[in-house]
Protein backbone atom coordinates (compact mmCIF):
# COMPACT_ATOMS: atom_id res chain seq x y z
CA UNK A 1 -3.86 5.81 3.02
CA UNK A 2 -0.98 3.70 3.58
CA UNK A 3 -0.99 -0.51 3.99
CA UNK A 4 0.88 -1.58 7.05
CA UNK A 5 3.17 -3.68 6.25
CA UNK A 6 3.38 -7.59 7.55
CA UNK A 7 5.04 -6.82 11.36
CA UNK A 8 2.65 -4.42 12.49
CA UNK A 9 -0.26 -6.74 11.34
CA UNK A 10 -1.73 -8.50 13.92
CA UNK A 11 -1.34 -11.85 13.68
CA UNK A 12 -4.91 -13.43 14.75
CA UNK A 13 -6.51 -11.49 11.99
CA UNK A 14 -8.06 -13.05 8.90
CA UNK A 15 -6.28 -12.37 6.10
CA UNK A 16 -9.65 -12.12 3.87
CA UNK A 17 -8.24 -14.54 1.38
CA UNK A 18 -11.39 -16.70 1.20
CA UNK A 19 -14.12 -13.84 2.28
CA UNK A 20 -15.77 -14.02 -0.91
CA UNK A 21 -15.88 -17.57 -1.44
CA UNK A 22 -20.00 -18.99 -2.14
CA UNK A 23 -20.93 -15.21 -2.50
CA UNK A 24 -22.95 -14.12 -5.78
CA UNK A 25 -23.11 -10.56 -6.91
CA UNK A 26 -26.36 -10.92 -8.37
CA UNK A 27 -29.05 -12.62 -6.58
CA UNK A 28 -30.37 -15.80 -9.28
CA UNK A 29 -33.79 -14.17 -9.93
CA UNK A 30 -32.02 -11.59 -11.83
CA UNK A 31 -30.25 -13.89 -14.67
CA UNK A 32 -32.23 -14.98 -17.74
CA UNK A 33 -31.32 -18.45 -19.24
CA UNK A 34 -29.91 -18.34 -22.86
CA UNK A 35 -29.27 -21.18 -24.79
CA UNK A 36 -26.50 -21.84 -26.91
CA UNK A 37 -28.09 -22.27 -30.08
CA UNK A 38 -27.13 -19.51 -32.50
CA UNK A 39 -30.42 -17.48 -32.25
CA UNK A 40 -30.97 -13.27 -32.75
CA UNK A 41 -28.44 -13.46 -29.19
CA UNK A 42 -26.04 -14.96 -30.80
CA UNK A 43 -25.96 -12.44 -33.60
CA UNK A 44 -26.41 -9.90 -31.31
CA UNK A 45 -22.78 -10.86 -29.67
CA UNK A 46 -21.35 -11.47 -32.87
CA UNK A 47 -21.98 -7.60 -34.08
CA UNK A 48 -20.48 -6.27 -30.65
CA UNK A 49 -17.02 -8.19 -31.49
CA UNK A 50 -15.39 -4.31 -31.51
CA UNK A 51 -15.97 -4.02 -27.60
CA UNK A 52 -14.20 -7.58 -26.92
CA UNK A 53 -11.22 -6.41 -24.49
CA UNK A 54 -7.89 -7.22 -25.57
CA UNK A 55 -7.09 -9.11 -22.71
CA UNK A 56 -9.35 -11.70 -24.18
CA UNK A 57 -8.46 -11.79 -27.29
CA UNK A 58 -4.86 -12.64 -25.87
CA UNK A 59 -6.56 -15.15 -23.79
CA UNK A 60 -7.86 -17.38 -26.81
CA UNK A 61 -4.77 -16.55 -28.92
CA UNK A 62 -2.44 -18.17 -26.10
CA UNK A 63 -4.98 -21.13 -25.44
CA UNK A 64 -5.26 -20.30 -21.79
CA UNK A 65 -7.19 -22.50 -20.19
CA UNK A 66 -11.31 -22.49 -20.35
CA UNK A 67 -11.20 -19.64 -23.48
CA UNK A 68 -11.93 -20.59 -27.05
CA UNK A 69 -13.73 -19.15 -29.92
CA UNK A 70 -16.68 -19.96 -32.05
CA UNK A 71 -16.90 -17.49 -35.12
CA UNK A 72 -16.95 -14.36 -33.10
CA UNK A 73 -18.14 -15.13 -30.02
CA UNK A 74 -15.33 -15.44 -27.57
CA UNK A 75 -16.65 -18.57 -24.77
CA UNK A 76 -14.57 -19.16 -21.11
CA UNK A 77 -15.55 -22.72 -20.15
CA UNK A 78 -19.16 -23.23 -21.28
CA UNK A 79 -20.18 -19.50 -21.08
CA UNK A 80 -20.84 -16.78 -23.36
CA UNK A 81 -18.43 -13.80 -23.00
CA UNK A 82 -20.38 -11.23 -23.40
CA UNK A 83 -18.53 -8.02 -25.25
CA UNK A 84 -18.72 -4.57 -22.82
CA UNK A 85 -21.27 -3.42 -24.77
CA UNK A 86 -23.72 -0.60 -22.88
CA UNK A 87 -26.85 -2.29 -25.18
CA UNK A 88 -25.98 -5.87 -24.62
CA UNK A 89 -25.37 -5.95 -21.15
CA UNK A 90 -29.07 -3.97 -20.85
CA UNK A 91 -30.69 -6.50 -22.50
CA UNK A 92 -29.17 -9.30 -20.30
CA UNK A 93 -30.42 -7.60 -17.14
């Protein structure tokens, strides 16, 4: 399927920049809280450092804003990154 390009757009048409703005994915009753302390979680994340994307990795190397790293756990402002790990990400939901 081809876009059409900017003329043939009509002009009184939202441009969906902002459509997802206040929207969650996940409804709230499906997140578990997890503290920060360095717990069997903590360790959990640690061992799963091999399934960090690069992407991040070049994110804390370059000191991009929010990223930084504690040991092996990669954090983006105040939050755990959690590695794509198949287990991990089963035992969040």
């Amino acid at each position: 399927m081809k876009r059409a390009d900017a003329l043939s757009q009509r002009p009184d048409h939202d441009l969906g920049r902002s459509n997802n703005d206040k929207k969650t994915l996940l409804k709230e009753e499906r997140f578990r809280s997890v503290t920060m302390n360095k717990g069997e979680f903590w360790k959990e994340i640690e061992e799963a450092e091999e399934f960090v994307k690069e992407e991040i990795r070049v994110a804390v190397d370059e000191k991009r804003e929010g990223w930084k790293r504690e040991g092996k756990v990669f954090i983006w402002k105040k939050r755990i990154y959690v590695p794509d790990s198949a287990t991990l990400h089963e035992e969040i939901l």
